[in-house]
PDB file of N, CA and C in Angstrom:
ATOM      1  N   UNK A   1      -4.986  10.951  25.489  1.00  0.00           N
ATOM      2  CA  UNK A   1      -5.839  10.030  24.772  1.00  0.00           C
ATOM      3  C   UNK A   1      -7.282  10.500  24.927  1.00  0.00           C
ATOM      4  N   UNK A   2      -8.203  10.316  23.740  1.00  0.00           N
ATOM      5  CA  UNK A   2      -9.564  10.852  23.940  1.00  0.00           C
ATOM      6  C   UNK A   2     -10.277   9.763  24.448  1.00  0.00           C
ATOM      7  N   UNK A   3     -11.281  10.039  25.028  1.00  0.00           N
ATOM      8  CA  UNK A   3     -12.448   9.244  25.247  1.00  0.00           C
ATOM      9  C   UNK A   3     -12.948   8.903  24.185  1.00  0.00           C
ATOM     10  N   UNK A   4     -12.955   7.204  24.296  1.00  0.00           N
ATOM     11  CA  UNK A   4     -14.250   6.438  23.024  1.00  0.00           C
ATOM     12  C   UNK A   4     -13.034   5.593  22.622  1.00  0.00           C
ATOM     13  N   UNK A   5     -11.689   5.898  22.687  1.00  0.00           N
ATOM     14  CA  UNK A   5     -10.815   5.201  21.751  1.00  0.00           C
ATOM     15  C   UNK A   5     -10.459   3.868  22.284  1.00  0.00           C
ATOM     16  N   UNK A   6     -10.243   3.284  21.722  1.00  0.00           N
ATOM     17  CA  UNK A   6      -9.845   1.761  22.041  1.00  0.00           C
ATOM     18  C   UNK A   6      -8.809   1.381  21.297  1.00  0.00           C
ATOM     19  N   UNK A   7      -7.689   1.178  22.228  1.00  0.00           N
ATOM     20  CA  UNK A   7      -6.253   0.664  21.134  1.00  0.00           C
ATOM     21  C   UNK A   7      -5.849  -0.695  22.264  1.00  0.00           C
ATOM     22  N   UNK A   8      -5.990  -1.437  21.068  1.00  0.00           N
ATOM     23  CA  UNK A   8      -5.851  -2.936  21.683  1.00  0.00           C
ATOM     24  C   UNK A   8      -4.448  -3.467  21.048  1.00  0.00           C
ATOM     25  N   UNK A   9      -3.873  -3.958  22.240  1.00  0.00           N
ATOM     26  CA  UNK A   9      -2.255  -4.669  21.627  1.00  0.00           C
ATOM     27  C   UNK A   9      -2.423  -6.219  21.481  1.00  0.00           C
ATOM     28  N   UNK A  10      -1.212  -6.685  20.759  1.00  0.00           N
ATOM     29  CA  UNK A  10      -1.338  -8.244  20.748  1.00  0.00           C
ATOM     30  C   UNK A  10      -0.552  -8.518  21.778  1.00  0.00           C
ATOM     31  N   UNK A  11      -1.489  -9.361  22.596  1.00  0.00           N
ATOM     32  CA  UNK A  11      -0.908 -10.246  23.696  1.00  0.00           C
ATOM     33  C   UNK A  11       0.168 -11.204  23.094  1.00  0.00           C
ATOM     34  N   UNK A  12       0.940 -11.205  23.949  1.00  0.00           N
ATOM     35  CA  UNK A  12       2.211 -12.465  23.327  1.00  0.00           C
ATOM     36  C   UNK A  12       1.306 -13.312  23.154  1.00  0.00           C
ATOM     37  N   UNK A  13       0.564 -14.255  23.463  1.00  0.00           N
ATOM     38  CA  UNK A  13      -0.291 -15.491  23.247  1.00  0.00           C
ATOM     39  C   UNK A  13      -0.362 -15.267  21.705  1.00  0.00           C
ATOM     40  N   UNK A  14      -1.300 -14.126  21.572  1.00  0.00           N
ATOM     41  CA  UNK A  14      -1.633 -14.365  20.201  1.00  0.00           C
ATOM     42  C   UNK A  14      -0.259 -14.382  19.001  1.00  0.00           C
ATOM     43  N   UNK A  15       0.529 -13.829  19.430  1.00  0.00           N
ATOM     44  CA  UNK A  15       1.922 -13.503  18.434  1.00  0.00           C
ATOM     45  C   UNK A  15       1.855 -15.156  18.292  1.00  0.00           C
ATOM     46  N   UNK A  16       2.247 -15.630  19.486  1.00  0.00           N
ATOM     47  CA  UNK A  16       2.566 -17.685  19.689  1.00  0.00           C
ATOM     48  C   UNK A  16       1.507 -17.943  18.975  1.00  0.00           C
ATOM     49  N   UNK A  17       0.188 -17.689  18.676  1.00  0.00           N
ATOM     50  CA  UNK A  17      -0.710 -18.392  17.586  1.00  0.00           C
ATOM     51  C   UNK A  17      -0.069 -18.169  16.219  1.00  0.00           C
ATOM     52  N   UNK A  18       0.221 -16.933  16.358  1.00  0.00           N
ATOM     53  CA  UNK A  18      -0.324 -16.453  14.779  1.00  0.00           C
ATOM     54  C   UNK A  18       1.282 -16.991  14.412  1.00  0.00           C
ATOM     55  N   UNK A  19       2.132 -17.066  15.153  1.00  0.00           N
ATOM     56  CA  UNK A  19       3.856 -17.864  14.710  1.00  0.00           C
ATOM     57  C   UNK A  19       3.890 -19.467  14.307  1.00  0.00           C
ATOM     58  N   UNK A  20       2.856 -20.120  15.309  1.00  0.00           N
ATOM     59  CA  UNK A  20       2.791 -21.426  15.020  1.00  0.00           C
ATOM     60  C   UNK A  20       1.727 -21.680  13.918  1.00  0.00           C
ATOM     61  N   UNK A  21       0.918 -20.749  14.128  1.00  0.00           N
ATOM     62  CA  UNK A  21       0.137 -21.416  12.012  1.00  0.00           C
ATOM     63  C   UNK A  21       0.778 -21.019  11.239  1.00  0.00           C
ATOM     64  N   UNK A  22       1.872 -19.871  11.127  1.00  0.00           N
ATOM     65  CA  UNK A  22       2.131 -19.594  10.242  1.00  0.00           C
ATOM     66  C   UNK A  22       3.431 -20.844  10.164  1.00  0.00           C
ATOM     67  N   UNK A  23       3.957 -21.369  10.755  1.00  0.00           N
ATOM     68  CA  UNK A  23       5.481 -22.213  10.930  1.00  0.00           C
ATOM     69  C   UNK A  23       4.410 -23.716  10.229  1.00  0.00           C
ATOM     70  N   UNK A  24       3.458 -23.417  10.751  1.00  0.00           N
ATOM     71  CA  UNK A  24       2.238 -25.081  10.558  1.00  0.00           C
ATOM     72  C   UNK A  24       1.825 -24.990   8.860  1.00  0.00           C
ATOM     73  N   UNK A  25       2.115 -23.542   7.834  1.00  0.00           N
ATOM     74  CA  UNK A  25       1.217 -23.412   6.970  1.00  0.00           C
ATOM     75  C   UNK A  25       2.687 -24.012   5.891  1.00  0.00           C
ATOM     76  N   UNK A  26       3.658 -23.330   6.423  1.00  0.00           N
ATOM     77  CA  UNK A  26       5.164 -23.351   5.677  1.00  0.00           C
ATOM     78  C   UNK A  26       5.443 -25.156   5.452  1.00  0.00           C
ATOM     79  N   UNK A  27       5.672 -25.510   6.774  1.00  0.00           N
ATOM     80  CA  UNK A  27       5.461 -26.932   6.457  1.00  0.00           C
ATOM     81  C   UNK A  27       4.668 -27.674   5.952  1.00  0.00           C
ATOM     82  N   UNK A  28       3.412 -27.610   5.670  1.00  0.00           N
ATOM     83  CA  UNK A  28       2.187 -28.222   4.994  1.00  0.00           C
ATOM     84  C   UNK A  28       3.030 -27.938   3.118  1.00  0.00           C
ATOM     85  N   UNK A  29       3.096 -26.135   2.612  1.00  0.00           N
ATOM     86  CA  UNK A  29       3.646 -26.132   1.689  1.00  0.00           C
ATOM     87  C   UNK A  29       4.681 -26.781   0.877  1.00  0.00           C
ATOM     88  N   UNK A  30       5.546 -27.191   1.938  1.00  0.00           N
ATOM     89  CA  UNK A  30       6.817 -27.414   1.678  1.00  0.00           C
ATOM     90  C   UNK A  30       7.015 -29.220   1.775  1.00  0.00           C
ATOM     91  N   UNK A  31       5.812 -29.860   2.464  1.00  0.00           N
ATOM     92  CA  UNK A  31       5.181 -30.841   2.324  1.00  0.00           C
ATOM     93  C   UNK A  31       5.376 -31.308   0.948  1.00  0.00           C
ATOM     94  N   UNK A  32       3.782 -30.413   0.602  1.00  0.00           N
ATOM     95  CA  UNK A  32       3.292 -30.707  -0.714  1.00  0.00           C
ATOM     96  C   UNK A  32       4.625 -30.559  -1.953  1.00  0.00           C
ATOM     97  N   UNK A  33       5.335 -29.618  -1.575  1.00  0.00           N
ATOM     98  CA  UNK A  33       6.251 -29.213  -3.052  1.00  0.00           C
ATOM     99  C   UNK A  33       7.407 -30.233  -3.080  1.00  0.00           C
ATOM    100  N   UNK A  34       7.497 -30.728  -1.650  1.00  0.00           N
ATOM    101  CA  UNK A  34       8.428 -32.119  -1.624  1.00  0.00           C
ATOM    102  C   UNK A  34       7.813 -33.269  -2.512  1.00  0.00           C
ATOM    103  N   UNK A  35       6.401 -33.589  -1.988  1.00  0.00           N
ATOM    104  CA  UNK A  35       5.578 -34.385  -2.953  1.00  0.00           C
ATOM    105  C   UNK A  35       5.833 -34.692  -4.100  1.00  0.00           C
ATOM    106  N   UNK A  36       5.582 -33.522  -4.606  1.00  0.00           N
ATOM    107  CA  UNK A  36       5.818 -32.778  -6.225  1.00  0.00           C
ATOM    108  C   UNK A  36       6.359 -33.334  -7.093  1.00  0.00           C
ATOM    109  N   UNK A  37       7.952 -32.723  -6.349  1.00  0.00           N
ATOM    110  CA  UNK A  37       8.956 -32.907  -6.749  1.00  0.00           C
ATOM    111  C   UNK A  37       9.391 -34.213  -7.306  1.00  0.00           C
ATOM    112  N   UNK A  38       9.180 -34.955  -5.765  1.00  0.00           N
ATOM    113  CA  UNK A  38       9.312 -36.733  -5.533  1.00  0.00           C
ATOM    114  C   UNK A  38       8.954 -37.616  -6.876  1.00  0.00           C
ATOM    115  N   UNK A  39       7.176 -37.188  -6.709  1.00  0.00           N
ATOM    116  CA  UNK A  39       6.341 -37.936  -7.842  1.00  0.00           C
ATOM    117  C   UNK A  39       6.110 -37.845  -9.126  1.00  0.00           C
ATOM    118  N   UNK A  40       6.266 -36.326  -9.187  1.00  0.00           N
ATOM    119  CA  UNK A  40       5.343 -35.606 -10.235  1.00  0.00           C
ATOM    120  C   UNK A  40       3.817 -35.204  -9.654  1.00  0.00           C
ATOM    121  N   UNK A  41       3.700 -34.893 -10.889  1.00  0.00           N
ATOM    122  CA  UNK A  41       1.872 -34.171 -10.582  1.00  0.00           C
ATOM    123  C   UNK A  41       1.002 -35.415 -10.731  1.00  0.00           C
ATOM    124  N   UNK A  42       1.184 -36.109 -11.394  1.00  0.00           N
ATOM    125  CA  UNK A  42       0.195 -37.527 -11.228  1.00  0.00           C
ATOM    126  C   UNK A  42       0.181 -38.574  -9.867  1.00  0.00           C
ATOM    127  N   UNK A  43       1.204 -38.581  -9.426  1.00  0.00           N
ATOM    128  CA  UNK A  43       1.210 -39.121  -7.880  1.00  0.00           C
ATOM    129  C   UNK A  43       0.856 -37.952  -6.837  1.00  0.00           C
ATOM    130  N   UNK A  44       1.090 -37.239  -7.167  1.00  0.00           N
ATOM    131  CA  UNK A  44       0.716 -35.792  -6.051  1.00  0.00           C
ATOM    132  C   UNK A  44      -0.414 -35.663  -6.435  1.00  0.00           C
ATOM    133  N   UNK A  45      -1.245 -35.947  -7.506  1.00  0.00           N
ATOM    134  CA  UNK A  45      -2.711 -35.575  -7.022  1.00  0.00           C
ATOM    135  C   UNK A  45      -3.380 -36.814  -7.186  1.00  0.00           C
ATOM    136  N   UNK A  46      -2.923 -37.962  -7.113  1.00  0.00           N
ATOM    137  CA  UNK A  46      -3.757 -39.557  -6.338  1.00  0.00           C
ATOM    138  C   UNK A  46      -3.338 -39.706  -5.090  1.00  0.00           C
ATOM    139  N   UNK A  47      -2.378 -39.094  -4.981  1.00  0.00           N
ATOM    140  CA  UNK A  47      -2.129 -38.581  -3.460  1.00  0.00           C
ATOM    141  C   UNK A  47      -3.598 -37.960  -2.316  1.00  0.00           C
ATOM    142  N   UNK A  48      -3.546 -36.644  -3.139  1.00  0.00           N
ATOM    143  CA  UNK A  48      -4.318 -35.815  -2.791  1.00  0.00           C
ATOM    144  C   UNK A  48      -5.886 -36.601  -2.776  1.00  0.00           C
ATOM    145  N   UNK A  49      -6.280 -37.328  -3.692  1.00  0.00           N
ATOM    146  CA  UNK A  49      -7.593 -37.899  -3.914  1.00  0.00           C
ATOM    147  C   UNK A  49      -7.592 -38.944  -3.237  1.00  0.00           C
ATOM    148  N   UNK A  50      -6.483 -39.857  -2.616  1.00  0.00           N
ATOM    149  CA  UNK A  50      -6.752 -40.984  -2.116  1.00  0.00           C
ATOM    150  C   UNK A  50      -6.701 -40.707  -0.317  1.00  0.00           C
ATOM    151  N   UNK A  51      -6.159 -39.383   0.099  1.00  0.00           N
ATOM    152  CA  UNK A  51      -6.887 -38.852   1.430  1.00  0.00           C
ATOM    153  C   UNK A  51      -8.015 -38.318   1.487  1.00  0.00           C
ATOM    154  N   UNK A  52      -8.790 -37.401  -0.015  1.00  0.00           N
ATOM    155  CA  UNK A  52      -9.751 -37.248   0.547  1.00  0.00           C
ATOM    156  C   UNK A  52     -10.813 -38.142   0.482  1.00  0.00           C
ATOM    157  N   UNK A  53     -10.541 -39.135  -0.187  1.00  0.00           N
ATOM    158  CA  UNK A  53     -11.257 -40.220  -0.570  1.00  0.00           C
ATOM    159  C   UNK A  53     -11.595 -40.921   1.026  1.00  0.00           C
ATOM    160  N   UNK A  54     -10.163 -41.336   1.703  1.00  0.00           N
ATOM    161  CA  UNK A  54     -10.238 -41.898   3.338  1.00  0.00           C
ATOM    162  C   UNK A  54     -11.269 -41.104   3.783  1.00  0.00           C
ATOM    163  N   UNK A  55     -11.393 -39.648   3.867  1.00  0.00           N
ATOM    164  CA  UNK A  55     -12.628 -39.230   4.834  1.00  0.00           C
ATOM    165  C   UNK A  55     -13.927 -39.360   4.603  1.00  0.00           C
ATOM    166  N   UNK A  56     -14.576 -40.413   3.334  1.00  0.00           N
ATOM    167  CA  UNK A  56     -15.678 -40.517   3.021  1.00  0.00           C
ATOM    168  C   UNK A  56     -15.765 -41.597   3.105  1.00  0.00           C
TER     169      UNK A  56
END
């Protein structure tokens, strides 16, 4: 190996991050497409407007 180089591995920790947002992003999706499905697009997006509405 030369001098100057830097080879950095992923710590298991980070694998456990980057597994649980990705498992956290699938469910959010699969959330919404349940939504969808359920309502249609007119309840899925008074849906959508009446949470972001709660944070104001």
């Amino acid at each position: 190996m030369e001098a100057g180089q830097n080879i950095t591995r992923n710590k298991p920790v980070d694998r456990l991050v980057i597994w649980l947002a990705s498992i956290v992003g699938v469910c959010l999706v699969a959330a919404a497409a349940a939504l969808w499905a359920q309502g249609g697009a007119a309840v899925f997006f008074e849906m959508l407007v009446a949470g972001i509405m709660s944070c104001f």
